[in-house]
N, C-alpha and C. Protein backbone atom coordinates (compact mmCIF):
# COMPACT_ATOMS: atom_id res chain seq x y z
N UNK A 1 72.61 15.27 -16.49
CA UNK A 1 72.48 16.12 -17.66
C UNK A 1 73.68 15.89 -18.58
N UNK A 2 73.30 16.01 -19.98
CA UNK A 2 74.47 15.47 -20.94
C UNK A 2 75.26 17.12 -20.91
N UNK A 3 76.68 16.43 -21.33
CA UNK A 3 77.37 17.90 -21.65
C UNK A 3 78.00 18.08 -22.59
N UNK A 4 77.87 19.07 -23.45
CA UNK A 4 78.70 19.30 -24.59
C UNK A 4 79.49 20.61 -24.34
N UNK A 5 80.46 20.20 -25.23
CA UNK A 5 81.90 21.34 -25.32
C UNK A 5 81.69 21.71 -27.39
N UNK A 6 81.71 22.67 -27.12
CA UNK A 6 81.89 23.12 -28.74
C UNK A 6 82.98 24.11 -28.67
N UNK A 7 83.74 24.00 -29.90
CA UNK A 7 84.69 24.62 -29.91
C UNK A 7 84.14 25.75 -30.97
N UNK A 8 85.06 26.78 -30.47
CA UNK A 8 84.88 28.39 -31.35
C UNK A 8 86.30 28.62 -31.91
N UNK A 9 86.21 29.48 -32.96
CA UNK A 9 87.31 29.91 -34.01
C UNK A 9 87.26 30.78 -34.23
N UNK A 10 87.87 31.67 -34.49
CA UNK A 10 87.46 33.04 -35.43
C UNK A 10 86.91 32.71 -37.11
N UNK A 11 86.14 33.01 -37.49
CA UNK A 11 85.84 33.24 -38.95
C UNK A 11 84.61 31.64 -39.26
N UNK A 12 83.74 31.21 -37.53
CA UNK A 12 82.98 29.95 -37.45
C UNK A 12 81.99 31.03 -38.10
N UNK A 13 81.09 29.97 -38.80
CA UNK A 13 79.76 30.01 -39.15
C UNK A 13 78.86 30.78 -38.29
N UNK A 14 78.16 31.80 -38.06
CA UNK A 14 77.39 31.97 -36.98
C UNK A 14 76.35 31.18 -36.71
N UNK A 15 75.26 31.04 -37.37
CA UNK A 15 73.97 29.63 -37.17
C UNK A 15 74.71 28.70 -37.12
N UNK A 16 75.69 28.54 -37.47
CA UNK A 16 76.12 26.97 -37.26
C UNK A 16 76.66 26.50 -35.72
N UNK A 17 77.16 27.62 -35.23
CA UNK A 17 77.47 27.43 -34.43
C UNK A 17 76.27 27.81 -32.79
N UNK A 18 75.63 29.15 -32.99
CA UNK A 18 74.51 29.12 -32.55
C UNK A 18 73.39 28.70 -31.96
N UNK A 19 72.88 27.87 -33.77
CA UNK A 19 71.46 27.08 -33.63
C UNK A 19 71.49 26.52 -32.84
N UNK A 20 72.12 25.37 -33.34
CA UNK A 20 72.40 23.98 -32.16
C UNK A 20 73.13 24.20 -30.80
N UNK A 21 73.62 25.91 -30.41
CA UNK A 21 73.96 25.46 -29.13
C UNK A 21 72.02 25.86 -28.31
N UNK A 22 71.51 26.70 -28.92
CA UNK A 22 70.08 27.42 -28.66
C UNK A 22 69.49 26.03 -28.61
N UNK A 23 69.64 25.26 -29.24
CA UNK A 23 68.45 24.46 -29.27
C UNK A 23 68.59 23.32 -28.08
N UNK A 24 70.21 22.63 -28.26
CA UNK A 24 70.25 22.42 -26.77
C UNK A 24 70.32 22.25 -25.72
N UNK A 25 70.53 23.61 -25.33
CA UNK A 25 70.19 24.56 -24.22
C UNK A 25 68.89 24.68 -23.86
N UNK A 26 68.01 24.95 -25.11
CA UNK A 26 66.59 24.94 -24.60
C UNK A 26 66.21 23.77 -24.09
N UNK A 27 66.69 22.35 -24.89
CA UNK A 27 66.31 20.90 -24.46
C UNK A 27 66.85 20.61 -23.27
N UNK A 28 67.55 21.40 -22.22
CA UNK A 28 68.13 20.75 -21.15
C UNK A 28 69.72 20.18 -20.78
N UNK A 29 70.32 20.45 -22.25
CA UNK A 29 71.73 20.08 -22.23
C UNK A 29 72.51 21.34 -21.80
N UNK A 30 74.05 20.61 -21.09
CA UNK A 30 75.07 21.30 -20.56
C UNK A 30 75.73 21.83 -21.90
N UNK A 31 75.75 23.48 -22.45
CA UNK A 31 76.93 23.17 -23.79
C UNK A 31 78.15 24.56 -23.42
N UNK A 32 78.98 24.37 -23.00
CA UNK A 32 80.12 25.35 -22.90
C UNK A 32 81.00 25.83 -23.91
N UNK A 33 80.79 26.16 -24.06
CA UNK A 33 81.45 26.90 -25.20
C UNK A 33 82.97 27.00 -24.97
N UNK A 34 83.92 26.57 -26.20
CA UNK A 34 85.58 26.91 -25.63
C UNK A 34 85.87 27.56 -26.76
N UNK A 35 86.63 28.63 -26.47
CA UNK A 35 87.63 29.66 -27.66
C UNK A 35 88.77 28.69 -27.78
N UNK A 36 89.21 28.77 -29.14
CA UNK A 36 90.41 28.34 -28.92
C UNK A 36 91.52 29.36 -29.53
N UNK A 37 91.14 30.46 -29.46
CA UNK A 37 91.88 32.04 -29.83
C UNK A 37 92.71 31.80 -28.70
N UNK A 38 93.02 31.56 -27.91
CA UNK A 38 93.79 32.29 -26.77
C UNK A 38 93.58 33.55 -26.12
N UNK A 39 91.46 33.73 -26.50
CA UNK A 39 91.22 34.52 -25.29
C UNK A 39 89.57 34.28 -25.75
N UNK A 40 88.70 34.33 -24.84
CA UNK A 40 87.24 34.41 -24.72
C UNK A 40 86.39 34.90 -26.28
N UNK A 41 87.01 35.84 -26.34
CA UNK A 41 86.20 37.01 -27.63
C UNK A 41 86.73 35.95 -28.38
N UNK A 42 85.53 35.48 -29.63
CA UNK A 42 85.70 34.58 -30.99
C UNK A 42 84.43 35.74 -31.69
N UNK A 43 85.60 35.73 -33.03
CA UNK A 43 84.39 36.83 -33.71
C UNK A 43 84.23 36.12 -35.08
N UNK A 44 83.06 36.22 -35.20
CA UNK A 44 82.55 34.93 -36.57
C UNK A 44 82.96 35.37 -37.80
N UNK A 45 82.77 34.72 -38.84
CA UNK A 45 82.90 34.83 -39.95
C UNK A 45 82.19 35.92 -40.60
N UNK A 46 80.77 36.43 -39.94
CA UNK A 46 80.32 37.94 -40.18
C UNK A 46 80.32 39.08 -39.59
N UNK A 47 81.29 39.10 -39.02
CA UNK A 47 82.18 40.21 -37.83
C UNK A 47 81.33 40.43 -36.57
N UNK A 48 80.62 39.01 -36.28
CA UNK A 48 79.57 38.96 -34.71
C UNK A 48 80.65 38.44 -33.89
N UNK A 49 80.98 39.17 -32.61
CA UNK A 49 81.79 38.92 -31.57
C UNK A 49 81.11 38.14 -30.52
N UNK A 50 81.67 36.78 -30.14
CA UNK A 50 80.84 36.30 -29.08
C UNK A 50 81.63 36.30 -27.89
N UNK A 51 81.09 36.23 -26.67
CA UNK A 51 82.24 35.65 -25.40
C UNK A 51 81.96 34.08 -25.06
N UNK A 52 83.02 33.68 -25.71
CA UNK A 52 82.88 32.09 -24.74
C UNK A 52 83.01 31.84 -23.21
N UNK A 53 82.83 30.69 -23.02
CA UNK A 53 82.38 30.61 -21.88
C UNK A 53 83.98 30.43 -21.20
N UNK A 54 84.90 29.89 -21.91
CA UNK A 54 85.93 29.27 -21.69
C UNK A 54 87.19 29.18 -22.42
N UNK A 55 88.47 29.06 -22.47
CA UNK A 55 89.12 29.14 -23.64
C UNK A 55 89.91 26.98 -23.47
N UNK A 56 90.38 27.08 -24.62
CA UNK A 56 90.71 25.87 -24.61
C UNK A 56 92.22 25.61 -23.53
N UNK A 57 92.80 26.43 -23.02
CA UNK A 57 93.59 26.19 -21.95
C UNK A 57 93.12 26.21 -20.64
N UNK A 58 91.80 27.12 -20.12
CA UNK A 58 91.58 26.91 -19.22
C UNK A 58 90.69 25.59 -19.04
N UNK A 59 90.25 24.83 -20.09
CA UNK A 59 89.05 23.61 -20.23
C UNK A 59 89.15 22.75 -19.20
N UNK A 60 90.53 22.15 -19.21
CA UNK A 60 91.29 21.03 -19.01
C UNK A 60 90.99 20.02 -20.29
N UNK A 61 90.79 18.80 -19.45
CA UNK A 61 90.72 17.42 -19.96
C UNK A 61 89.44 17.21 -21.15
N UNK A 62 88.50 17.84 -20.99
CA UNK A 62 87.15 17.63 -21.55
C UNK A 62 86.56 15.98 -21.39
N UNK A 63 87.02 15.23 -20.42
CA UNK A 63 86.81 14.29 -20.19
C UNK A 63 85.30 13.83 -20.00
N UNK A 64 84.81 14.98 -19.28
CA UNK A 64 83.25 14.86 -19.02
C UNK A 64 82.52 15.20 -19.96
N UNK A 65 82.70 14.90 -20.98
CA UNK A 65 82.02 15.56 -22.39
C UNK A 65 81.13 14.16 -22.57
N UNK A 66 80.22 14.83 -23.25
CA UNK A 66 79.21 13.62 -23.91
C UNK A 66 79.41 13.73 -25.30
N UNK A 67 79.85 14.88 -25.89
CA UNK A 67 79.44 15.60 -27.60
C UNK A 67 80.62 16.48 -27.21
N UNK A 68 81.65 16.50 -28.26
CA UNK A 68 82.23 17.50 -28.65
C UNK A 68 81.70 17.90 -30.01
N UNK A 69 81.56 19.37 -29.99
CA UNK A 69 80.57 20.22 -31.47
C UNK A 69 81.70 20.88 -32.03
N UNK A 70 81.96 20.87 -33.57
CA UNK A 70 82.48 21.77 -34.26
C UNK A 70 81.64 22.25 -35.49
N UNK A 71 81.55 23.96 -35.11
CA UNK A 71 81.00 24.37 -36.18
C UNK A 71 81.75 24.90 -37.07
N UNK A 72 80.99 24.98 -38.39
CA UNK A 72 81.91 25.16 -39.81
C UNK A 72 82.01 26.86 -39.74
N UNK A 73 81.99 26.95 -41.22
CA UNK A 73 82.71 28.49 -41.37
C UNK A 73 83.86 28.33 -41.53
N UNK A 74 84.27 29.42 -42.79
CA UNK A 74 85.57 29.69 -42.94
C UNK A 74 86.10 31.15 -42.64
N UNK A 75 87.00 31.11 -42.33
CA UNK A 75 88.14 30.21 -41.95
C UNK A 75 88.19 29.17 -40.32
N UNK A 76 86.90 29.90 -39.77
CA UNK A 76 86.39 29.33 -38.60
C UNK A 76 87.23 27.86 -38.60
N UNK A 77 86.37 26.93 -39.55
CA UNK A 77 87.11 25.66 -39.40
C UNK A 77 88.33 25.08 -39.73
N UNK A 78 89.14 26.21 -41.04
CA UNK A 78 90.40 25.69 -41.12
C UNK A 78 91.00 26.33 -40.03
N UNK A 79 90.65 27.47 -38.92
CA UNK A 79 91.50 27.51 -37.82
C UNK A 79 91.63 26.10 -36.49
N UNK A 80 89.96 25.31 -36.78
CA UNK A 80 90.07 24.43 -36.25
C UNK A 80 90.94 23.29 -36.41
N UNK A 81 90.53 23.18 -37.77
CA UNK A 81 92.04 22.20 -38.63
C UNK A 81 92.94 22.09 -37.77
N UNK A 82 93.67 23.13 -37.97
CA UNK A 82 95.02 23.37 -37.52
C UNK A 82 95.31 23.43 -36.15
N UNK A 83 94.43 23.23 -35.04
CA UNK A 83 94.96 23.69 -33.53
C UNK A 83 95.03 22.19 -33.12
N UNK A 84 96.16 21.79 -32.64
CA UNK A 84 96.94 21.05 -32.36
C UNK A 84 95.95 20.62 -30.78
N UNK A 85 95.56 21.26 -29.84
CA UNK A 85 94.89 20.74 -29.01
C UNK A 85 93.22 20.54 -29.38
N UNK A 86 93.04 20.81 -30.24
CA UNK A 86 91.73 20.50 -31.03
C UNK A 86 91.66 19.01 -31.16
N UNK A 87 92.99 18.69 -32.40
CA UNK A 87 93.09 17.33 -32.43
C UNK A 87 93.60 16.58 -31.22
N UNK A 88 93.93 16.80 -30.14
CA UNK A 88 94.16 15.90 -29.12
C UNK A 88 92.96 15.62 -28.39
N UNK A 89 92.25 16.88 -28.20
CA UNK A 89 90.67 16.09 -27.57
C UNK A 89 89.83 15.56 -28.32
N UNK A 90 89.82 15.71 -30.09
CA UNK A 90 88.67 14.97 -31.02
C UNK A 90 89.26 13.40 -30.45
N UNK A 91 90.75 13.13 -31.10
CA UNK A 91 91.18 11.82 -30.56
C UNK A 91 90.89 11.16 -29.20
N UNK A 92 91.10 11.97 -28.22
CA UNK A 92 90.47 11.00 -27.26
C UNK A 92 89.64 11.05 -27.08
N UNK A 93 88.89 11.54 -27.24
CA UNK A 93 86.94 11.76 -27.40
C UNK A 93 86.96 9.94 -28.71
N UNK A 94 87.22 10.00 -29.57
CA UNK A 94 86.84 8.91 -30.27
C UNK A 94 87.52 7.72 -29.55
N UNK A 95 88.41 7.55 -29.07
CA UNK A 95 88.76 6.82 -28.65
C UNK A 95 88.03 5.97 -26.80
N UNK A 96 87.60 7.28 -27.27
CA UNK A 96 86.49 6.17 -25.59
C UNK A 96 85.14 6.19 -25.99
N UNK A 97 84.82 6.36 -27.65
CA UNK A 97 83.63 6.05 -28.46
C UNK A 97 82.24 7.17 -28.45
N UNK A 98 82.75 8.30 -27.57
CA UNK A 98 82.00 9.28 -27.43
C UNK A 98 81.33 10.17 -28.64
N UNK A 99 80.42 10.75 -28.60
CA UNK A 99 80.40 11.35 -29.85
C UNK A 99 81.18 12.30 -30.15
N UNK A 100 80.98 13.12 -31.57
CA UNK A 100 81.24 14.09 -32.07
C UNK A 100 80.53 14.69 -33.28
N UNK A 101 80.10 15.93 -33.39
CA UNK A 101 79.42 16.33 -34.41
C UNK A 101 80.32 17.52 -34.92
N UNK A 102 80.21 17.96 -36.23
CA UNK A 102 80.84 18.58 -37.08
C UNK A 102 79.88 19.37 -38.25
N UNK A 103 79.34 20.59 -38.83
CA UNK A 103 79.08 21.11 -39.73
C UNK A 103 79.85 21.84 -40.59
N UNK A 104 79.00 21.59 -41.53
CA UNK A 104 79.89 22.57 -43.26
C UNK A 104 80.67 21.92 -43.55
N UNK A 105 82.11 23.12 -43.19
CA UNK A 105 82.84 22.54 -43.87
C UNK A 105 84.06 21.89 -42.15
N UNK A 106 83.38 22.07 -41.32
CA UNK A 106 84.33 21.46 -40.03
C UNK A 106 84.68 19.68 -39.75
N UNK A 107 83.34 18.96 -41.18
CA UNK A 107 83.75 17.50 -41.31
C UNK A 107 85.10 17.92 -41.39
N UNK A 108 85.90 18.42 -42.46
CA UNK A 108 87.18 18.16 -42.83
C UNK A 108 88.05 18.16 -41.87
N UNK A 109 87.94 18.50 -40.53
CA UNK A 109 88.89 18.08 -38.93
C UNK A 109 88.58 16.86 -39.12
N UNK A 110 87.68 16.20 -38.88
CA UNK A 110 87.77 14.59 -38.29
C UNK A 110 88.08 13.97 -39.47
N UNK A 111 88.15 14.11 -41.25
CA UNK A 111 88.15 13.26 -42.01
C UNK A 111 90.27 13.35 -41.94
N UNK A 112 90.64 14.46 -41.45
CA UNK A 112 92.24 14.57 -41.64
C UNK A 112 92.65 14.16 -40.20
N UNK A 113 91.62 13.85 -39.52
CA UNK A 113 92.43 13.03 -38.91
C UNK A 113 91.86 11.53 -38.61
N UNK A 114 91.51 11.26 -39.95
CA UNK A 114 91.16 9.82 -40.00
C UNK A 114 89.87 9.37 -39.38
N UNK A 115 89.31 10.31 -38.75
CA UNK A 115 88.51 9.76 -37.47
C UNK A 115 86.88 8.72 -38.65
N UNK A 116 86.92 9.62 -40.05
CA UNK A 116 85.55 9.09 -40.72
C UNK A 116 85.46 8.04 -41.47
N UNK A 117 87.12 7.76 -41.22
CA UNK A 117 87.07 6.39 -42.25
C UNK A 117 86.11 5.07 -42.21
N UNK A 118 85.45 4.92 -43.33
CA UNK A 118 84.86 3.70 -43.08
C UNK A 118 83.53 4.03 -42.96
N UNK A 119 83.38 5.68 -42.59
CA UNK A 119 81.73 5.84 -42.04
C UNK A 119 81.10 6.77 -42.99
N UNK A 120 80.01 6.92 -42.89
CA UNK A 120 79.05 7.86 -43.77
C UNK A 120 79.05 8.96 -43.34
N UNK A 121 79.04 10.37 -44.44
CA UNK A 121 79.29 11.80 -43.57
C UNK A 121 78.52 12.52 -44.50
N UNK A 122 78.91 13.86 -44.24
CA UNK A 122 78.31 14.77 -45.06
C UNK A 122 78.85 15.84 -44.72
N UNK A 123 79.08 17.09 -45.31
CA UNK A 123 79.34 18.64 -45.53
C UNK A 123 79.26 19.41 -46.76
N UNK A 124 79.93 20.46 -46.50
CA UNK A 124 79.64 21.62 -47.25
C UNK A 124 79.77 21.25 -48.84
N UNK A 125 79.40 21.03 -49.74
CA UNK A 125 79.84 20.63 -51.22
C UNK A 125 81.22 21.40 -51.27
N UNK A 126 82.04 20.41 -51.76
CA UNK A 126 83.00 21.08 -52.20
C UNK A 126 84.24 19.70 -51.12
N UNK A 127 83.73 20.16 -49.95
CA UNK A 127 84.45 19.91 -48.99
C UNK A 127 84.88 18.14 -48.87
N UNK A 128 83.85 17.10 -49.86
CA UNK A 128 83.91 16.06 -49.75
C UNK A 128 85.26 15.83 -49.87
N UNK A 129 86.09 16.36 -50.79
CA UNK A 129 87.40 15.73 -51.36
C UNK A 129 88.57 15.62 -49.43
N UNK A 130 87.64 16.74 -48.57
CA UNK A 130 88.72 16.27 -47.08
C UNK A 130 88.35 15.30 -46.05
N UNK A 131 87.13 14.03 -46.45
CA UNK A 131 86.53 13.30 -45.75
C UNK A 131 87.51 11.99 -45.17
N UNK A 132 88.32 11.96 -46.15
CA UNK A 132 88.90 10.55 -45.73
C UNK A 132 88.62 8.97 -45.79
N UNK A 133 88.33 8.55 -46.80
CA UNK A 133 87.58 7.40 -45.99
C UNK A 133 86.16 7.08 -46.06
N UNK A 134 85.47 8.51 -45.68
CA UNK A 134 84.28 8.34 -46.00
C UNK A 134 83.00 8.13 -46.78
N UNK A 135 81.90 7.69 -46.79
CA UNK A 135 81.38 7.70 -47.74
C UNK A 135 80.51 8.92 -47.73
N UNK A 136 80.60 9.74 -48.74
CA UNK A 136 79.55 11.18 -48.63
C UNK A 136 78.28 11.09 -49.15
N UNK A 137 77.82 11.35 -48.45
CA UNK A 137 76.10 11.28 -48.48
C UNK A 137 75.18 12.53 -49.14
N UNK A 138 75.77 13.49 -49.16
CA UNK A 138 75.21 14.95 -49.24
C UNK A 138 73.55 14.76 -48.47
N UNK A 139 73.15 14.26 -47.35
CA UNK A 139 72.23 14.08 -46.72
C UNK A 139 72.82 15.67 -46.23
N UNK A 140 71.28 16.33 -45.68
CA UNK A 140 71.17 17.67 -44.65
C UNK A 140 72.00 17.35 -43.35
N UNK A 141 72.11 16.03 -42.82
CA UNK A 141 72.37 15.65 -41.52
C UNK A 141 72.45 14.05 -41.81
N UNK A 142 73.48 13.78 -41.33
CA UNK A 142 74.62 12.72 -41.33
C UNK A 142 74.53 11.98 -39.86
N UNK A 143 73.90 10.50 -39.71
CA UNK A 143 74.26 10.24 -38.07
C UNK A 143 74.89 8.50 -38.67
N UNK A 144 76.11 8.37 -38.42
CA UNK A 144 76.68 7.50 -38.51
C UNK A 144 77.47 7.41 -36.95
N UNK A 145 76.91 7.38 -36.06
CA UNK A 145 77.65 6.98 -34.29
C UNK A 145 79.25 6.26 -34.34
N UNK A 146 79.92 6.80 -33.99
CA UNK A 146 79.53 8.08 -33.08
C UNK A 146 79.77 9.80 -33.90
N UNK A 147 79.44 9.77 -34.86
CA UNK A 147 80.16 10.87 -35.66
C UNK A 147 78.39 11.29 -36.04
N UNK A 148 77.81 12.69 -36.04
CA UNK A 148 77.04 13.27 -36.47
C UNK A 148 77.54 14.89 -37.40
N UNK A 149 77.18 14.70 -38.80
CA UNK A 149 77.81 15.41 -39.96
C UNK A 149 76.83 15.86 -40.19
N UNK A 150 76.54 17.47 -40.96
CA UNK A 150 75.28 18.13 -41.71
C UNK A 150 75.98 19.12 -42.34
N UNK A 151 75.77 19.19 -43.58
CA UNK A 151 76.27 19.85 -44.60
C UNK A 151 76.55 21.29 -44.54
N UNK A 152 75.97 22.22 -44.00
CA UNK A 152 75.52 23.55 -43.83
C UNK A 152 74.73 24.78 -43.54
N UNK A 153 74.74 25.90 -43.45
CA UNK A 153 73.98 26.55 -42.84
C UNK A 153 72.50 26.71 -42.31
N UNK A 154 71.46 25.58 -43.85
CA UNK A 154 70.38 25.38 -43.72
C UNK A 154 70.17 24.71 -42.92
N UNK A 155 71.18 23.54 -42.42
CA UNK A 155 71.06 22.57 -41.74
C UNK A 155 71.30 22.80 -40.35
N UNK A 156 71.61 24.04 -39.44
CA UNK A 156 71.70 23.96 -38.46
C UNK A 156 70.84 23.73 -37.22
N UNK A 157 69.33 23.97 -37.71
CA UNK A 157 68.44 23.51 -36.92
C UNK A 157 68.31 22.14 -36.26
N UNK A 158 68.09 21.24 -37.70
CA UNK A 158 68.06 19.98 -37.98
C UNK A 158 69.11 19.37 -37.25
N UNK A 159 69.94 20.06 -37.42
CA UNK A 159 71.36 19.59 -36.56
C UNK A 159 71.17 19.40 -35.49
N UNK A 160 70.51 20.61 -34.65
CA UNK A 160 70.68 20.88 -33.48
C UNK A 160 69.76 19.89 -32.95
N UNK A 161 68.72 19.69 -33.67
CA UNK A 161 67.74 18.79 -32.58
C UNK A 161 67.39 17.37 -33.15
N UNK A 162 68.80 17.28 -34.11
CA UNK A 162 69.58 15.36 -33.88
C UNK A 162 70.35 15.44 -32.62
N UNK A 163 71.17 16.70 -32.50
CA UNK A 163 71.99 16.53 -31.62
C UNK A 163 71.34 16.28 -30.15
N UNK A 164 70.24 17.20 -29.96
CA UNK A 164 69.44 17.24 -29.32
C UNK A 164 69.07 15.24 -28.60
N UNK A 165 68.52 15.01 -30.25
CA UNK A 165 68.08 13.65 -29.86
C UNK A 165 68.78 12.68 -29.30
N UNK A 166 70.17 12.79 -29.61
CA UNK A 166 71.30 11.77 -28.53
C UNK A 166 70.79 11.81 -27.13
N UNK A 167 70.43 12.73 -26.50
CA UNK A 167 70.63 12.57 -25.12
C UNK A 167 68.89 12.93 -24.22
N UNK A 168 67.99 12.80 -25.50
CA UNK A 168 66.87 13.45 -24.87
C UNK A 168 65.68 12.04 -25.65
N UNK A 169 64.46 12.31 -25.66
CA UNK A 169 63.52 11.36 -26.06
C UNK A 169 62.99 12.07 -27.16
N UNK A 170 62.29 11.55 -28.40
CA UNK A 170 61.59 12.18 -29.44
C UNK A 170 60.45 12.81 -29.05
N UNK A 171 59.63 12.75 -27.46
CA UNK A 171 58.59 13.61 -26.91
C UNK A 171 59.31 14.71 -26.88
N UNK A 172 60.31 14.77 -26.18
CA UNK A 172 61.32 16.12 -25.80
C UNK A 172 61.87 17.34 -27.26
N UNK A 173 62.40 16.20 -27.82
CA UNK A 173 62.79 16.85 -28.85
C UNK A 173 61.54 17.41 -30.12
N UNK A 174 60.24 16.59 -30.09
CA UNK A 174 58.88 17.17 -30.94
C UNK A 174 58.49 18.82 -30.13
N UNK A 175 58.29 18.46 -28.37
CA UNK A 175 57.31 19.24 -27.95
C UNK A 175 58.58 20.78 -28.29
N UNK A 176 59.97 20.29 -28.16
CA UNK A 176 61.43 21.86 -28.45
C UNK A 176 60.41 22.11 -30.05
N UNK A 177 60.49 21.69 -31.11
CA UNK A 177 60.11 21.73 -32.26
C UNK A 177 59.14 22.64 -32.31
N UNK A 178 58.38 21.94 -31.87
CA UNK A 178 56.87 23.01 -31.73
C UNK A 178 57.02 24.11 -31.22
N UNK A 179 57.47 23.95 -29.82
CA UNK A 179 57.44 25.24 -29.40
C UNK A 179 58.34 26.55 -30.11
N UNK A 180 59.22 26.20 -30.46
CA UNK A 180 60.64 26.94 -31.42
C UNK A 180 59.54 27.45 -33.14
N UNK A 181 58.32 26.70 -33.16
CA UNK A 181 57.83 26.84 -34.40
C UNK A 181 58.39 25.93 -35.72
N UNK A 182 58.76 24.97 -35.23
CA UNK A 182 59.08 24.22 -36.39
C UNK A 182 58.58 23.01 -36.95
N UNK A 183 57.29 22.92 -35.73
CA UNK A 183 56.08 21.92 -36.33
C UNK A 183 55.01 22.93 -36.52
N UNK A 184 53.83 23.11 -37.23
CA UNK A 184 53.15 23.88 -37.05
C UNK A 184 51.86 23.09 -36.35
């Protein structure tokens, strides 16, 4: 089973962060959730309190990751910006070619730290000027491997079941669709 680690912030997106863990979860994927508050409770950007599963000190290594997820929201993602062990696992996560996905405005972690140079992305309008490197697409959803980008809130579905599609088959990911109501 694939596993993903998504990181939480205070002031994240709620669907953004959500959708795509709902969706998959429903498809069969591992996704743990890590605070990186320095305690479990992450309360979103619309004063919804969640409990993570985990905080980013107790994680460890995140070595067994398939997908590290960052969802947008502000200040959600400029708290991500800024956490110093955030950027030590995006880096070695790219560096052994693994993925990573990012919404809104949470591209702007991987474009400051170089990680998009050279590749095609997408986020929140506005947000292009923190890409780095990249070329911006304003596409809903961005898959340039190993980096998967989607602009924003509308996009979190879509997100979720690209993300979905890394590790599952397009039978898997149609029959989630349907059933979720999103084929009719």
């Amino acid at each position: 089973m694939a596993k993903v680690y998504e990181f939480l912030a205070d002031g994240f997106e709620d669907v953004e962060a959500l959708a795509p863990l709902d969706v998959l979860r429903r498809g069969g994927v591992e996704v743990v959730t890590v605070s990186i508050m320095g305690r479990r409770e992450v309360t979103s950007a619309h004063q919804v309190t969640v409990v993570a599963d985990t905080t980013i000190e107790e994680v460890g290594s995140m070595s067994d990751a398939d997908l590290l997820l960052l969802p947008g929201g502000m200040p959600g993602a400029a708290n991500l910006h800024d956490h110093s062990g955030v950027a030590d696992a995006l880096l070695r996560h790219a560096a052994e070619g693994k993925a990573t996905a990012a919404i809104c405005a949470a591209p702007m972690v991987l474009g400051s730290l170089g990680l998009l140079h050279g590749r095609r992305a997408t986020c929140y309008p506005g947000f292009e000027k923190y890409l780095d490197g990249a070329t911006y697409t304003a596409e809903k959803v961005t898959v340039d491997m190993p980096f998967v980008t989607a602009f924003g809130p509308a996009a979190a579905f879509d997100f979720g079941f690209t993300l979905l599609g890394l590790f599952t088959d397009s039978t898997t990911v149609g029959q989630l669709r349907k059933g979720m109501m999103f084929e009719a």
